[in-house]
N, C-alpha and C. Protein backbone atom coordinates (compact mmCIF):
# COMPACT_ATOMS: atom_id res chain seq x y z
N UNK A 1 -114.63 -23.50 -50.93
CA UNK A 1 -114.92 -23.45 -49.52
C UNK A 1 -114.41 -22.14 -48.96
N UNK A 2 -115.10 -21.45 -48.43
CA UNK A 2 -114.76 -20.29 -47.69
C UNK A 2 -114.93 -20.29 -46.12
N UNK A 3 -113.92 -19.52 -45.56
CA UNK A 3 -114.06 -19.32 -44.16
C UNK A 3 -114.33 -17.91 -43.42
N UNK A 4 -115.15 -17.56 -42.31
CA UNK A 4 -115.45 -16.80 -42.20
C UNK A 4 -114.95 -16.46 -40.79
N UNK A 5 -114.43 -14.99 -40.18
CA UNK A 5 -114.13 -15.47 -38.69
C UNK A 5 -115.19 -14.09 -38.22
N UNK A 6 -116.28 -14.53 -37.56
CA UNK A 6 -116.78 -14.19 -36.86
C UNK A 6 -116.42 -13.07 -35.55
N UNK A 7 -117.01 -12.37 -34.90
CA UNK A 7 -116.36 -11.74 -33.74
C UNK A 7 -116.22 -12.43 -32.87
N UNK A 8 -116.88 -13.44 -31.97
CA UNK A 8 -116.66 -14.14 -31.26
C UNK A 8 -115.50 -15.19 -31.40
N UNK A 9 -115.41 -15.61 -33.06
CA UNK A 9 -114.27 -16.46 -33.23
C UNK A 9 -112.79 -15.00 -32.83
N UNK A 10 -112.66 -13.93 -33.17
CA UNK A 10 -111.52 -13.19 -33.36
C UNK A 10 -111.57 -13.03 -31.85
N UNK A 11 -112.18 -12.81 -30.97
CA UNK A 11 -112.34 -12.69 -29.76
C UNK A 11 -111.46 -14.03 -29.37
N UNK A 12 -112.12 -15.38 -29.28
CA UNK A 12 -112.02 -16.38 -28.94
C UNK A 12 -110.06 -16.77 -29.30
N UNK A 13 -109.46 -16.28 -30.66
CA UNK A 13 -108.23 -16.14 -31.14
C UNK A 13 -107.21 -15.50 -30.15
N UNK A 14 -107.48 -14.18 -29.99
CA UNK A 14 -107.02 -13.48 -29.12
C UNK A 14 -106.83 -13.91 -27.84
N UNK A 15 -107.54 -14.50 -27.16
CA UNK A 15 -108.22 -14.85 -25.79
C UNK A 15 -106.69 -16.10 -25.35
N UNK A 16 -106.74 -17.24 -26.77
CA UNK A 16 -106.18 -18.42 -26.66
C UNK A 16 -104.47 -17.39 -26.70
N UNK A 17 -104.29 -16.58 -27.61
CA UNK A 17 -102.81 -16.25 -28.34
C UNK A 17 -102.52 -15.74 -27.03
N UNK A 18 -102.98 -14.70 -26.33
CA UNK A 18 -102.52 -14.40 -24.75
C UNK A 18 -102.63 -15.16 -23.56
N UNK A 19 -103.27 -16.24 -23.80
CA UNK A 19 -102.87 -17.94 -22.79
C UNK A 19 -101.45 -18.51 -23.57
N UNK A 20 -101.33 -18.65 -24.16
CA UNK A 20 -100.60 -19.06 -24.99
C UNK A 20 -98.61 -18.34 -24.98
N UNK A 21 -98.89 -17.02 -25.10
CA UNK A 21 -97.95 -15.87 -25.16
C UNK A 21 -97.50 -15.95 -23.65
N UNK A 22 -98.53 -16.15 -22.77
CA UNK A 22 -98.12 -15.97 -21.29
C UNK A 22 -97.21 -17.18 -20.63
N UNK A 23 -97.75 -18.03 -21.45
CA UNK A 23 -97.45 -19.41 -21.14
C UNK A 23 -95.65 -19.63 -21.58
N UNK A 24 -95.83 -19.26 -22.96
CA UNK A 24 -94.50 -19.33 -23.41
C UNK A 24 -93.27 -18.67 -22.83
N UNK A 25 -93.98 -17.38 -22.22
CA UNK A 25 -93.10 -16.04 -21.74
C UNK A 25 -92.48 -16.82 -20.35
N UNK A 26 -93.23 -17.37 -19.69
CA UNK A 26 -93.14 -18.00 -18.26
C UNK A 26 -91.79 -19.75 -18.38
N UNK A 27 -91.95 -20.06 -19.67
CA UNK A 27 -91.44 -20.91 -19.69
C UNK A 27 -90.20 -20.86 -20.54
N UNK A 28 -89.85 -19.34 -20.77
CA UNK A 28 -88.58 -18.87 -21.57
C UNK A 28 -88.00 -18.26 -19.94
N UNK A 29 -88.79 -17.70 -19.39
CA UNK A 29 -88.17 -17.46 -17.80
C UNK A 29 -87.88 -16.05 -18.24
N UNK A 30 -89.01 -15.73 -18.83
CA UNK A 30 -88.78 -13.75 -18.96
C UNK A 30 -90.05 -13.44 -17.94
N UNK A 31 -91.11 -14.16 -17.83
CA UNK A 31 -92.13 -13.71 -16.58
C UNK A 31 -91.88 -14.76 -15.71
N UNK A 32 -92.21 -14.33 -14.42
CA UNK A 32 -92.49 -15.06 -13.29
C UNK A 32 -93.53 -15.74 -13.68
N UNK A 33 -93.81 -17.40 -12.93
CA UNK A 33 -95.36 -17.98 -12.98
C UNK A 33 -96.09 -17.19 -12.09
N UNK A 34 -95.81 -16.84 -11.01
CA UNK A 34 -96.57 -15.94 -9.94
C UNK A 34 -96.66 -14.18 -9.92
N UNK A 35 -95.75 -14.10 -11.42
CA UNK A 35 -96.18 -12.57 -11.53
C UNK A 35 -97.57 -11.98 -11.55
N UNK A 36 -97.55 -10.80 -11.26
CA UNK A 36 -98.64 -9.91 -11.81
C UNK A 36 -99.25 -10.01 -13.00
N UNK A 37 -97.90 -9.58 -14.09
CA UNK A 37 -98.31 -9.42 -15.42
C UNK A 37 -98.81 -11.04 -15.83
N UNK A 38 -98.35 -11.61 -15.50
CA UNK A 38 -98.73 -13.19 -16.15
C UNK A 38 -99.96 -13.76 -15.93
N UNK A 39 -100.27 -13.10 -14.16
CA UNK A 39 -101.78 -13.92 -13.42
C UNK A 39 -103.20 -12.99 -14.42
N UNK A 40 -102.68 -11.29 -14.49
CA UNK A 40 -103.23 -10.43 -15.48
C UNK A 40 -103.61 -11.06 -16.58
N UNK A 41 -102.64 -11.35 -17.87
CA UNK A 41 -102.63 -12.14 -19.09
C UNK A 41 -103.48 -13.08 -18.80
N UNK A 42 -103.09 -13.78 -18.23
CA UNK A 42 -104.20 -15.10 -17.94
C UNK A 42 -105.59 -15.05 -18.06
N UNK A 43 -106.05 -13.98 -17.20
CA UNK A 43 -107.47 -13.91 -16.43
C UNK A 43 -108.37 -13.10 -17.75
N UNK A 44 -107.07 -12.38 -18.36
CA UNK A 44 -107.97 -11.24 -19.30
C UNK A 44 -108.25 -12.25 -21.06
N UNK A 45 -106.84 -12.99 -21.12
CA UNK A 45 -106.98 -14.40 -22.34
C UNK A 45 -108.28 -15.54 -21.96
N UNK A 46 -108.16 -15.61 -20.79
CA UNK A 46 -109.20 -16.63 -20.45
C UNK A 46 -110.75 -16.03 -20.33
N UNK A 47 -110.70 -14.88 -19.96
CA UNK A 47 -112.21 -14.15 -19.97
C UNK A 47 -112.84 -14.16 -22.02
N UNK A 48 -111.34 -13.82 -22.35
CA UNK A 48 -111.84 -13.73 -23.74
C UNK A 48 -112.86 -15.12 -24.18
N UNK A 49 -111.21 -16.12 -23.70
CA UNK A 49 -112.01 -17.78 -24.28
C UNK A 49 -113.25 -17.83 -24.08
N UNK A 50 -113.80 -17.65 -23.00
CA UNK A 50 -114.99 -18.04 -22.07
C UNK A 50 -116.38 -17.20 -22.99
N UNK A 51 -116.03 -16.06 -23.13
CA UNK A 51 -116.81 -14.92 -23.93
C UNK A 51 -117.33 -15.59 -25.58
N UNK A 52 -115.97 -16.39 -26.12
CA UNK A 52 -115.93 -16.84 -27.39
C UNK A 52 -116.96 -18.09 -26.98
N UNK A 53 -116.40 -18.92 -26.11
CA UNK A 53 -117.58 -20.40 -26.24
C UNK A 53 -118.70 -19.91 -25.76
N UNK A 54 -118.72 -18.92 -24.96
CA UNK A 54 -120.68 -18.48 -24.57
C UNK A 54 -121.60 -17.84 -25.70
N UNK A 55 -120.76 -17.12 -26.43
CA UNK A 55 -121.27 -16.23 -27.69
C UNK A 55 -121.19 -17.42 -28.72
N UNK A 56 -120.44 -18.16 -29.21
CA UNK A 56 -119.68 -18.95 -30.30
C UNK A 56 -120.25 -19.67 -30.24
N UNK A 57 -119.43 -21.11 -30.14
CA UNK A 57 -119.51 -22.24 -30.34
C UNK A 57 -119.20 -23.12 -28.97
N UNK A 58 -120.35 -23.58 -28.54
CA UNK A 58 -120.80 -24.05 -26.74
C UNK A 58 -119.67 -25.59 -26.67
N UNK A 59 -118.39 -25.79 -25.99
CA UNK A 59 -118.25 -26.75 -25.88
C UNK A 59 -117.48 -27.10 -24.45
N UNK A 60 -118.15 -27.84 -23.35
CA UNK A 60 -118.52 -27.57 -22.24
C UNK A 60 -116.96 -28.57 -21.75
N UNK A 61 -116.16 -29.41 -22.46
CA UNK A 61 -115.07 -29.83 -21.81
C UNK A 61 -114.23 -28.27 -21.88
N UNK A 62 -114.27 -28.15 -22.63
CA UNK A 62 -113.34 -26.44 -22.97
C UNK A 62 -113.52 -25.12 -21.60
N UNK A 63 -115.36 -24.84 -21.68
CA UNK A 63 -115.77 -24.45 -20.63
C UNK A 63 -115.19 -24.67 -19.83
N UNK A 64 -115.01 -25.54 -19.00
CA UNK A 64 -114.71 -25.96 -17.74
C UNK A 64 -113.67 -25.84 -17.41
N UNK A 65 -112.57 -26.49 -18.45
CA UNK A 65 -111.36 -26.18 -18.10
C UNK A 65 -111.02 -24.63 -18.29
N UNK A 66 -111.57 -23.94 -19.14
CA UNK A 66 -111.85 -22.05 -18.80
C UNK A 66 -112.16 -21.61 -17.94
N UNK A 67 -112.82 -22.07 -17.00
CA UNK A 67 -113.25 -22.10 -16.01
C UNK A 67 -112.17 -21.94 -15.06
N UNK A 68 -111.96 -23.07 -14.70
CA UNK A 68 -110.88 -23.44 -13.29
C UNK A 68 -109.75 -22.52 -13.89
N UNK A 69 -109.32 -22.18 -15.08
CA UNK A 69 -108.46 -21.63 -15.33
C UNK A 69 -108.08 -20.57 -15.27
N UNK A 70 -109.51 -19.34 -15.12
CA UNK A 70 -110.05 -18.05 -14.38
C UNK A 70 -109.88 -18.41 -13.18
N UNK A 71 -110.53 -19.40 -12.31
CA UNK A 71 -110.55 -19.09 -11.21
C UNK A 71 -109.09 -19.17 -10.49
N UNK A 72 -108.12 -19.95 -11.71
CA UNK A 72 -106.54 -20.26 -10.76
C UNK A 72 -105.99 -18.74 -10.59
N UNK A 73 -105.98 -18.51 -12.07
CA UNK A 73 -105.48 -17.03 -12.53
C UNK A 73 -106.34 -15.92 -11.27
N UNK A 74 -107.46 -16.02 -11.03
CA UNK A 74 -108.17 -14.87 -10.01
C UNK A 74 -107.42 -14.91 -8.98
N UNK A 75 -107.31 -16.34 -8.35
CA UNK A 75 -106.80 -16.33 -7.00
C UNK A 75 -105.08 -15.99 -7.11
N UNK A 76 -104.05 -16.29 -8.14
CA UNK A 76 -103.05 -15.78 -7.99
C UNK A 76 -102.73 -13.88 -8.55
N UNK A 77 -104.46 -13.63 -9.15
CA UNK A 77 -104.20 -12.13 -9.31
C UNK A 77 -104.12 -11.42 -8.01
N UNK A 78 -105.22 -11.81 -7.01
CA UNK A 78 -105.73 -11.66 -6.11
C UNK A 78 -104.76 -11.85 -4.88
N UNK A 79 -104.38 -12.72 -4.51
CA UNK A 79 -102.91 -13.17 -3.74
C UNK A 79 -102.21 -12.14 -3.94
N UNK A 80 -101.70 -12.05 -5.43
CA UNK A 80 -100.10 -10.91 -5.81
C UNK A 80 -100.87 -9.37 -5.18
N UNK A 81 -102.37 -8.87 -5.26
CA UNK A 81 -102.69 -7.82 -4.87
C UNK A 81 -102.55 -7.33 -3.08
N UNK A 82 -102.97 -8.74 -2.58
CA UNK A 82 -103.43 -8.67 -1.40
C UNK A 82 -101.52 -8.83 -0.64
N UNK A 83 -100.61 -9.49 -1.40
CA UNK A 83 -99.12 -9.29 -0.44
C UNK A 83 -98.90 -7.69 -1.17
N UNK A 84 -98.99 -7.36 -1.99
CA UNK A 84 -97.97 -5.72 -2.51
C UNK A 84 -98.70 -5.12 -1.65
N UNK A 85 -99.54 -5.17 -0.92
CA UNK A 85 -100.79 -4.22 -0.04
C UNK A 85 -100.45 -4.38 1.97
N UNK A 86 -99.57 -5.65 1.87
CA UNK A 86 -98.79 -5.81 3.34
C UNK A 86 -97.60 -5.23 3.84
C-alpha cells in the first residue's frame, strides 16, 4: 500500500499545523487569544484548510466549520487593525 500526498493534501497539512501551533501557543500563554500574530495565524492556517477541501477532498461539516473559523479570525484581525489605528 502506498501513500501519496498530493499538493492540496501538503497545503491542507500546513493549513491544520498553523491552527494547531496557534492554538497551542495561546494556551501555553506565549500569544495573546486577541493578538495580532494569532488572529494572522489563524486566518492564513484556515485559508489554507479551506483551499485543501475546495481543491482536495469536499467535506462540507469541515467546510463550515472553516468557514466560521475565517470569519472569527477576520473579525478579530480586523478589530486588532481598526483599535492600533485609534
Amino acid at each position: 500500500m502506498s501513500f501519496t500526498l498530493t499538493v492540496p493534501d501538503v497545503v491542507g497539512f500546513l493549513g491544520i499545523s498553523l491552527v494547531v501551533i496557534a492554538y497551542f501557543l495561546v494556551q501555553a500563554s506565549r500569544w495573546r487569544g486577541n493578538g495580532m500574530i494569532n488572529q494572522a495565524v489563524n486566518t492564513i492556517g484556515t485559508c489554507a484548510v479551506l483551499c485543501f477541501l475546495i481543491t482536495g477532498v469536499f467535506n462540507l461539516p469541515a467546510f463550515v466549520l472553516a468557514l466560521i473559523w475565517l470569519v472569527v479570525s477576520l473579525y478579530g484581525l480586523l478589530t486588532n487593525l481598526v483599535r492600533s489605528y485609534q
